[in-house]
C-alpha atoms as a PDB file:
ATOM      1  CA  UNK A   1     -17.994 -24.030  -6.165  1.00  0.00           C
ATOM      2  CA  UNK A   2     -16.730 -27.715  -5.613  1.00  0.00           C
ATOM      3  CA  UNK A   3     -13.201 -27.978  -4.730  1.00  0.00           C
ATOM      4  CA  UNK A   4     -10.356 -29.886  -6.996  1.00  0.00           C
ATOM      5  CA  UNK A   5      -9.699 -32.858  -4.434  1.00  0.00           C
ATOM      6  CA  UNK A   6      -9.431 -36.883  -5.166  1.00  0.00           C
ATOM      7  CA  UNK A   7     -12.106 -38.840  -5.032  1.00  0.00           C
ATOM      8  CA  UNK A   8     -11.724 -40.739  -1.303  1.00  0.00           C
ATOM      9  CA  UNK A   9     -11.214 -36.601  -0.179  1.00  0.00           C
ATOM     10  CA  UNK A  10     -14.121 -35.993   2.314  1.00  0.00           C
ATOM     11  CA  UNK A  11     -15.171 -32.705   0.333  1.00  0.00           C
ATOM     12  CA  UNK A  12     -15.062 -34.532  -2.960  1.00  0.00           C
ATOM     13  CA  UNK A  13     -18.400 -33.243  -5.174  1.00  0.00           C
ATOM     14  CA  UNK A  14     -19.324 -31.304  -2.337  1.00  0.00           C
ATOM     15  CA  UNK A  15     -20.216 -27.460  -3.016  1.00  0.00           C
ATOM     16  CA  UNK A  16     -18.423 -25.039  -0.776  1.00  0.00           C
ATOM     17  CA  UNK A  17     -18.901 -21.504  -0.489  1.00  0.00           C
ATOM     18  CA  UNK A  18     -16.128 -19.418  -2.703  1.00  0.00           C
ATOM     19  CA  UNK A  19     -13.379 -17.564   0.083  1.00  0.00           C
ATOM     20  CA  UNK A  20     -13.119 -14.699  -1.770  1.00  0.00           C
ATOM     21  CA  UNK A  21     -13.514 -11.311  -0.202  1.00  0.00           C
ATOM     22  CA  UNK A  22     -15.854  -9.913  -2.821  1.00  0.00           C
ATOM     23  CA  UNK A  23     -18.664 -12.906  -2.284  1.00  0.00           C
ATOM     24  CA  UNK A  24     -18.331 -12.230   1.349  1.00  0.00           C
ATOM     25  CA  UNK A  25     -20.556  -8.301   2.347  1.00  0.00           C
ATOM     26  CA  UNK A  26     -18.986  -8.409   5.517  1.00  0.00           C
ATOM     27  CA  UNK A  27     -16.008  -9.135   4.889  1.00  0.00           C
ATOM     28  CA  UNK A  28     -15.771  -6.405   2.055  1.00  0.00           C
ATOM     29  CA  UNK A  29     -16.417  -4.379   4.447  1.00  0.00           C
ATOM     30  CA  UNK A  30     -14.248  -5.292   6.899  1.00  0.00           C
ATOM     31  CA  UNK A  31     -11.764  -5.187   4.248  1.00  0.00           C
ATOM     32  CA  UNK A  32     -12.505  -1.878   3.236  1.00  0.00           C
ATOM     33  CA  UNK A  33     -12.258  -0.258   6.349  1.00  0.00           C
ATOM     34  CA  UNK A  34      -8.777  -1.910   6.925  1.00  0.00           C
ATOM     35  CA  UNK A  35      -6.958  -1.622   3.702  1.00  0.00           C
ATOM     36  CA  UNK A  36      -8.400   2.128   3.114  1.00  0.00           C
ATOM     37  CA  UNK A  37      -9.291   1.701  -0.406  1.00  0.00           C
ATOM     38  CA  UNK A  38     -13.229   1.855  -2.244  1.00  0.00           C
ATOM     39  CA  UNK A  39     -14.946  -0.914  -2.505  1.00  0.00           C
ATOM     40  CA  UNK A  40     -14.332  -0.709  -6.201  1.00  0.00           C
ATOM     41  CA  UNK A  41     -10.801  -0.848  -5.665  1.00  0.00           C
ATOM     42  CA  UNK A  42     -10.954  -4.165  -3.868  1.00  0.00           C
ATOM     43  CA  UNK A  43     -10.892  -6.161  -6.798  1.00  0.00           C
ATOM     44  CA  UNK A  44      -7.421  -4.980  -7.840  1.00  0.00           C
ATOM     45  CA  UNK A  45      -5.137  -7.549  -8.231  1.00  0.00           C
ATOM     46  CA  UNK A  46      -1.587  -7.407 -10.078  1.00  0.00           C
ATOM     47  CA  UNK A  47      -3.269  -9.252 -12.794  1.00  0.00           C
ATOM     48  CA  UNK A  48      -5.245  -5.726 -13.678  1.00  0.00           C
ATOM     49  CA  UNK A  49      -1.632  -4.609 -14.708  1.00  0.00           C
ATOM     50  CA  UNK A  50      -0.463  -5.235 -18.530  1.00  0.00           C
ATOM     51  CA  UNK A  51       3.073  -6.272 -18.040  1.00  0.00           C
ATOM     52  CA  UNK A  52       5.134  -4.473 -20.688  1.00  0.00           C
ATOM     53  CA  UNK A  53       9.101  -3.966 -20.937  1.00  0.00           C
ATOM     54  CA  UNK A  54       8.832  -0.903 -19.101  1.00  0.00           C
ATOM     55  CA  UNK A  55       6.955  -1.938 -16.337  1.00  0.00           C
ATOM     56  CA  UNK A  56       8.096  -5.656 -15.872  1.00  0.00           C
ATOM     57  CA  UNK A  57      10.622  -4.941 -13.004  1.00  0.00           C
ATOM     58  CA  UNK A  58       7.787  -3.171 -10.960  1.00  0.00           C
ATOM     59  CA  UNK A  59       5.513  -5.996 -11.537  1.00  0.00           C
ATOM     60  CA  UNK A  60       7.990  -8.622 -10.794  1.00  0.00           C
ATOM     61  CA  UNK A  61       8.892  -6.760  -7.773  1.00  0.00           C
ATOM     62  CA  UNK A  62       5.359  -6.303  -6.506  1.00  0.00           C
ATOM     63  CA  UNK A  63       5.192 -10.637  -7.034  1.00  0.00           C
ATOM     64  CA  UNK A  64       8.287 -11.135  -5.170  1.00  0.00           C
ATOM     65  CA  UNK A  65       7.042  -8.528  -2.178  1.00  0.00           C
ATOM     66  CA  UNK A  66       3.308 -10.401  -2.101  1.00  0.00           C
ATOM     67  CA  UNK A  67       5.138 -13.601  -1.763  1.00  0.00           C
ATOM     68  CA  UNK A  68       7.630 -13.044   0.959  1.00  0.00           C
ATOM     69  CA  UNK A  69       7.134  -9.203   2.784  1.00  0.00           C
ATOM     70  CA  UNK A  70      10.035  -8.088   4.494  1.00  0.00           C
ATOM     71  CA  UNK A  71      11.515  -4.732   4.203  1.00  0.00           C
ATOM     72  CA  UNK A  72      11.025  -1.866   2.172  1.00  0.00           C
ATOM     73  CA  UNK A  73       9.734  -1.368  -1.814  1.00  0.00           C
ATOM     74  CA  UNK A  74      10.081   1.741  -3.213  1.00  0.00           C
ATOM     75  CA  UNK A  75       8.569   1.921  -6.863  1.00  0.00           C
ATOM     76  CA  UNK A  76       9.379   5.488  -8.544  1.00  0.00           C
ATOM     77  CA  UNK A  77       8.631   6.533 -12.722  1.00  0.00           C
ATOM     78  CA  UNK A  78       6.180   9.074 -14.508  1.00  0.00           C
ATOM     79  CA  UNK A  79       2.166  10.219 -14.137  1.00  0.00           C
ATOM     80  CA  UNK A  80      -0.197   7.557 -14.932  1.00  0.00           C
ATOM     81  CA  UNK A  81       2.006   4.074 -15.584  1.00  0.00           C
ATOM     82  CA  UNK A  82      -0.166   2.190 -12.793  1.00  0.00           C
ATOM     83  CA  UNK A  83       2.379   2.882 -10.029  1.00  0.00           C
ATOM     84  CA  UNK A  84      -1.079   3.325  -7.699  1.00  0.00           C
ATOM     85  CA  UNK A  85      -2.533   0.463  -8.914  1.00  0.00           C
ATOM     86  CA  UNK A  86       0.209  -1.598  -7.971  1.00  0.00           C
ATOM     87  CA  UNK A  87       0.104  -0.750  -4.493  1.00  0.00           C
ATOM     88  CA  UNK A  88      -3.354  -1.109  -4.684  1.00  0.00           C
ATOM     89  CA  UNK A  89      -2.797  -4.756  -5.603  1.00  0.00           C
ATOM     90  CA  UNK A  90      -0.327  -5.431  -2.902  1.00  0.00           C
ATOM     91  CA  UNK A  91      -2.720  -4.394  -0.136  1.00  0.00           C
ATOM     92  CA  UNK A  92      -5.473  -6.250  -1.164  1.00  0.00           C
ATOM     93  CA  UNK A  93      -2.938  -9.947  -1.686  1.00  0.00           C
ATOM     94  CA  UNK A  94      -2.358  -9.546   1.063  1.00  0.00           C
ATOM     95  CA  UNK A  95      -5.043  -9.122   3.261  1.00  0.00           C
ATOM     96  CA  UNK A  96      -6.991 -11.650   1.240  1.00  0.00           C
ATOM     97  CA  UNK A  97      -3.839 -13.856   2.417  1.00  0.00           C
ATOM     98  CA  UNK A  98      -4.422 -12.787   5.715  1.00  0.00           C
ATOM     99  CA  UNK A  99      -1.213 -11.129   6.387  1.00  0.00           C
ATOM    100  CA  UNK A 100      -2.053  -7.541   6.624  1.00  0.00           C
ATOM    101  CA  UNK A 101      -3.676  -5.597   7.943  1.00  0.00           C
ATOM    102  CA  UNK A 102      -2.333  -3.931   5.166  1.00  0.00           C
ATOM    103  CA  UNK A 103      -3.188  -0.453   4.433  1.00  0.00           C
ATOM    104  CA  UNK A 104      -3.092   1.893   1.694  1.00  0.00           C
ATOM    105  CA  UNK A 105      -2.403   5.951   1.864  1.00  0.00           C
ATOM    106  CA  UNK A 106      -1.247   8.640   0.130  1.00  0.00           C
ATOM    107  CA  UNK A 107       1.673  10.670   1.997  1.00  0.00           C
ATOM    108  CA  UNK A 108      -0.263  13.697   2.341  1.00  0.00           C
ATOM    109  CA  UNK A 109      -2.871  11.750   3.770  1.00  0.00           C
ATOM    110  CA  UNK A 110      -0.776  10.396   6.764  1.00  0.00           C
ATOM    111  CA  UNK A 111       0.735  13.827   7.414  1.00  0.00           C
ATOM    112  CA  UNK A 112      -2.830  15.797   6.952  1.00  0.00           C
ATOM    113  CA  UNK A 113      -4.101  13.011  10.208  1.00  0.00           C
ATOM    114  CA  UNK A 114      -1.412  13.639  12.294  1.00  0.00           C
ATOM    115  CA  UNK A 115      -1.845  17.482  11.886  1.00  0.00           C
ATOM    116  CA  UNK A 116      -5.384  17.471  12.808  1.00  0.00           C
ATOM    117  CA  UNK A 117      -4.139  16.663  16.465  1.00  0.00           C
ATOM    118  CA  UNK A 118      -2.929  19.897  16.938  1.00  0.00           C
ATOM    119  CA  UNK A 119      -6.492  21.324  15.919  1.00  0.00           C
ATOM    120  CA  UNK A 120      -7.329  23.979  18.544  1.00  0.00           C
ATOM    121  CA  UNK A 121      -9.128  21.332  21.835  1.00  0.00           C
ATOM    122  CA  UNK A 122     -12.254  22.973  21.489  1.00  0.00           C
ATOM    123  CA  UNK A 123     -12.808  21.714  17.734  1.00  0.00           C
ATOM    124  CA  UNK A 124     -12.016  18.044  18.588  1.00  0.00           C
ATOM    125  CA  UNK A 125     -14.069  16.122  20.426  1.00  0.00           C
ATOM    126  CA  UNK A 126     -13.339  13.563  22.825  1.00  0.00           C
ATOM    127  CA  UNK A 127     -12.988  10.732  20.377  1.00  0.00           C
ATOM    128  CA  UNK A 128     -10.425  12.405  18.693  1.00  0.00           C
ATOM    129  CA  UNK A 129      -6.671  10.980  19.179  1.00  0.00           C
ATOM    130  CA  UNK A 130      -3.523  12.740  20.588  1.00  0.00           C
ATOM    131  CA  UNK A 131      -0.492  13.249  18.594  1.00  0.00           C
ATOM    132  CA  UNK A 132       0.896  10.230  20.435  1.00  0.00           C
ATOM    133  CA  UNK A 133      -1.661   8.233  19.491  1.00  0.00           C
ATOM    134  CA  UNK A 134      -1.765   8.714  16.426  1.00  0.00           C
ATOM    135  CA  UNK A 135       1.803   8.458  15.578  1.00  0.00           C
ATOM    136  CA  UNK A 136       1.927   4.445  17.338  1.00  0.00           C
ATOM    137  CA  UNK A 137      -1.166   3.975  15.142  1.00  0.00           C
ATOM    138  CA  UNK A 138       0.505   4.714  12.598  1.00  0.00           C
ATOM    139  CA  UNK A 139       3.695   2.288  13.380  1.00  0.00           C
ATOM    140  CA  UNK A 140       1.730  -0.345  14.384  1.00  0.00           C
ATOM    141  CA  UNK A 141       0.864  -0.714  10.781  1.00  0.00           C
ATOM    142  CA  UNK A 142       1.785  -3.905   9.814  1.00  0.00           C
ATOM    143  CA  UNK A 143       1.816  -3.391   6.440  1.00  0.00           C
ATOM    144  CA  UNK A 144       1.845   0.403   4.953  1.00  0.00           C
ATOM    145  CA  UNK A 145       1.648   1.456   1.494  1.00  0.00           C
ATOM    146  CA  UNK A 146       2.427   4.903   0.734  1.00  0.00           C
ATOM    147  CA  UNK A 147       1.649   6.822  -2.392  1.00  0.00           C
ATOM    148  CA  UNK A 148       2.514  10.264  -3.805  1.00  0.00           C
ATOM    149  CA  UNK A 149       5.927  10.145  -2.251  1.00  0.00           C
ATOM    150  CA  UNK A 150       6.748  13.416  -3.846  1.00  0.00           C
ATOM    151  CA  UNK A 151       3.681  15.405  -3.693  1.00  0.00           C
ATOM    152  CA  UNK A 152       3.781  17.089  -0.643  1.00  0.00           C
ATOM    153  CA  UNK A 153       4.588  20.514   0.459  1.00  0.00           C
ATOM    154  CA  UNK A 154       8.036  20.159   2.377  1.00  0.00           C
ATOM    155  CA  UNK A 155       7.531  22.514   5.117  1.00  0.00           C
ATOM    156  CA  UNK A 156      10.022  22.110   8.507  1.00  0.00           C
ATOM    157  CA  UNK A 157       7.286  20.334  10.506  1.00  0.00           C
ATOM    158  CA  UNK A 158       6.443  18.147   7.335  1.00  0.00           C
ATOM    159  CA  UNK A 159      10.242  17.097   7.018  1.00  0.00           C
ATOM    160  CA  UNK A 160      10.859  16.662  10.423  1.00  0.00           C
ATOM    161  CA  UNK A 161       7.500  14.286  11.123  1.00  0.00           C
ATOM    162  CA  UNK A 162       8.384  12.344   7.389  1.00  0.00           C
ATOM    163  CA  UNK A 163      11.818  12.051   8.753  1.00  0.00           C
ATOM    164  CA  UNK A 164      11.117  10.717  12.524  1.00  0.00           C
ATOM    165  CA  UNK A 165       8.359   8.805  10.924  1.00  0.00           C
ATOM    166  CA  UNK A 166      10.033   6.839   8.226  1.00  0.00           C
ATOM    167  CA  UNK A 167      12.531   5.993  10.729  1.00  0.00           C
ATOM    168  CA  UNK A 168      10.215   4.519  12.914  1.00  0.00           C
ATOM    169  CA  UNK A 169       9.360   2.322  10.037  1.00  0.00           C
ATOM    170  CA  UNK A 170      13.002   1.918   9.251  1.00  0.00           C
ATOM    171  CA  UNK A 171      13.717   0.160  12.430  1.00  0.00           C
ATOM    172  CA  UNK A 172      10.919  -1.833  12.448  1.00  0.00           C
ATOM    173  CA  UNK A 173      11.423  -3.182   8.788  1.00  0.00           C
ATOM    174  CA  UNK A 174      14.943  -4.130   9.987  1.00  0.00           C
ATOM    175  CA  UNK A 175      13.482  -6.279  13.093  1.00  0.00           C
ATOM    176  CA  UNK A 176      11.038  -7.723  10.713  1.00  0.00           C
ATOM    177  CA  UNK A 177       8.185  -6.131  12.477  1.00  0.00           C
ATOM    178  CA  UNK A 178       6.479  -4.212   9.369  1.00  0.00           C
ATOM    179  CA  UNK A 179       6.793  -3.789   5.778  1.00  0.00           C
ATOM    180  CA  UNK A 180       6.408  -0.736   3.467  1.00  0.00           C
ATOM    181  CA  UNK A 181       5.905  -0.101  -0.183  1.00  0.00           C
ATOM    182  CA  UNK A 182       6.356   3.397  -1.412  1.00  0.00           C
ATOM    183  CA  UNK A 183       5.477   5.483  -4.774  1.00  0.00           C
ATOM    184  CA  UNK A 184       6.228   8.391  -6.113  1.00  0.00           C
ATOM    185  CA  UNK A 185       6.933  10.041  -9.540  1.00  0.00           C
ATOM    186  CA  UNK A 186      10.825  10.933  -8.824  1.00  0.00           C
ATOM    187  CA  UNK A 187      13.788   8.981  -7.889  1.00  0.00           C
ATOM    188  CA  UNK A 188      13.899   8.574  -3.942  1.00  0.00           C
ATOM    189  CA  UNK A 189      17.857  10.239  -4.369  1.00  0.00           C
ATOM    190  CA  UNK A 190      15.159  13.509  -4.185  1.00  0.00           C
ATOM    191  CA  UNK A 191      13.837  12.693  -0.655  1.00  0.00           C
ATOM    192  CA  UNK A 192      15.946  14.214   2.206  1.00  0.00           C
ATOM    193  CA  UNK A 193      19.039  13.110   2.655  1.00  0.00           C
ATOM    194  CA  UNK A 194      18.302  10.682   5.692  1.00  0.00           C
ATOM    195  CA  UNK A 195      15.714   9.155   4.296  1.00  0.00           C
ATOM    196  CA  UNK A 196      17.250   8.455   0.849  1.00  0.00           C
ATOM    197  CA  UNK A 197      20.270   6.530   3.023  1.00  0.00           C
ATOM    198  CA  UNK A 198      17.623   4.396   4.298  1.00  0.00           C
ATOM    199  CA  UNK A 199      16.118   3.858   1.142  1.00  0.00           C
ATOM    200  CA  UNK A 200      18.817   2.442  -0.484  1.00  0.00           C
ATOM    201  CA  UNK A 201      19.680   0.157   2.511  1.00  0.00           C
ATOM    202  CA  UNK A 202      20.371  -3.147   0.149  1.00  0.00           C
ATOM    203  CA  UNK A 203      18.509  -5.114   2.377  1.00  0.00           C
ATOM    204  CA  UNK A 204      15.389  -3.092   0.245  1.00  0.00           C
ATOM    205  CA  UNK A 205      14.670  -2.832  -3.427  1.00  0.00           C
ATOM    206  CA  UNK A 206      14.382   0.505  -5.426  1.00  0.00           C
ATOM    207  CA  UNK A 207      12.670  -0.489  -9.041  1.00  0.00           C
ATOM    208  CA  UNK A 208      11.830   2.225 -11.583  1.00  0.00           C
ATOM    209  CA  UNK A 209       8.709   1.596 -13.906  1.00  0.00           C
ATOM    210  CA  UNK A 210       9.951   3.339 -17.444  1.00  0.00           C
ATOM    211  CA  UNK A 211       6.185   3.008 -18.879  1.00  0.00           C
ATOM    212  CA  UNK A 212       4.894   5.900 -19.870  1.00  0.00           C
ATOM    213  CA  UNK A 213       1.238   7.079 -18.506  1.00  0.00           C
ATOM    214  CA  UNK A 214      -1.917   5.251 -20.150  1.00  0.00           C
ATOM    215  CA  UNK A 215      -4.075   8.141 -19.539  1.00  0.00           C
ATOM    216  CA  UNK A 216      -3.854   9.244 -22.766  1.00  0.00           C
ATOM    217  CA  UNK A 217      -4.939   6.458 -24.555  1.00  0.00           C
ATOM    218  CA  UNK A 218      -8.010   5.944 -22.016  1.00  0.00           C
ATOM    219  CA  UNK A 219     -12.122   5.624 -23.703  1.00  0.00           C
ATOM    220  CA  UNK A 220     -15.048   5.466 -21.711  1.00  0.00           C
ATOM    221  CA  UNK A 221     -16.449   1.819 -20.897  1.00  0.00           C
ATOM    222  CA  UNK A 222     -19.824   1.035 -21.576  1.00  0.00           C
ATOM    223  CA  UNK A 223     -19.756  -0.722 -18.004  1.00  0.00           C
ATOM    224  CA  UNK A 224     -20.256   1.584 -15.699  1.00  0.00           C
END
């Protein structure tokens, strides 16, 4: 590609090579591994969204959050109205903006990781991570999408790690150390008490996307 520069600009009429992630192997992969998404997911951008009245808060929201990160986003509405895919888009802004590593993950996910620690010590071998460790991975995160806020079994060891956890996060967000965006189908006044006080901190935004699911009204592509 040649870049849009004046004339007396030293790369004037010269071709450069195109930044993007996807013309870049390595960096797709590298990209990959961090963000936790497919490669086919890579390519989702906010832009992938069609912005309709009940989804135009969400997708305002997700802009604003791209453009300046702080805090916490917590997007909530119905099966199937591209809650995921919004996420998706946020993570992969930006890292291409380089201000990640941003990762994406489904609740169940984070909890199902941090359970394997306590696997019996003759199933895990020694590249496997403590319970320690893997909880200061986990906050070290600089930027953490979660998804599926409200599919998980709430057993006491679930609510007690979600709770400790998210208020790890909590803290952090406040110092302006890390950001999170959150999904899930119900309002967060269902999460636990705690955590729905912290959720509504008005430092953070709550946004509900009204759409309802597009799953429906979904045909095959001939592109596969």
């Amino acid at each position: 590609m040649r870049l849009d520069v004046d004339w007396n600009d030293p790369q004037f009429g010269k071709p450069v090579r195109c930044d993007h992630p996807s013309h870049h192997p390595e960096e797709v992969a590298r990209l990959s591994a961090m963000s936790g998404l497919d490669e086919a997911d890579l390519g989702i951008r906010l832009t992938n969204i069609v912005v309709a009245p009940g989804n135009q808060a969400m997708v305002n929201a997700c802009r604003e959050f791209i453009a300046e990160p702080k805090g916490w986003l917590y997007i909530h509405g119905t099966f199937g109205n591209a809650k995921s895919v919004a996420l998706m888009a946020i993570i992969n802004e930006l890292n291409e903006r380089r201000l990640g590593p941003a990762t994406y993950c489904n609740l169940s996910e984070i909890i199902d990781w941090v359970k394997e620690s306590f696997s019996k010590k003759e199933q895990m071998d020694e590249k496997s991570l403590s319970y320690t460790q893997r909880f200061d991975k986990l906050k070290a995160i600089p930027v953490l999408a979660i998804d599926e806020m409200s599919a998980i079994s709430e057993t006491e060891w679930v609510l007690e790690f979600q709770h400790k956890f998210l208020d790890h996060r909590y803290r952090q967000a406040i110092r302006g150390e890390t950001v999170t965006v959150f999904a899930g189908n119900e309002h967060p006044q269902a999460l636990p008490g705690a955590i729905w006080d912290r959720v509504r901190d008005g430092r953070f935004q709550i946004v509900e996307n009204t759409e309802p699911s597009s799953r429906p009204v979904m045909h095959w592509s001939d592109e596969l």
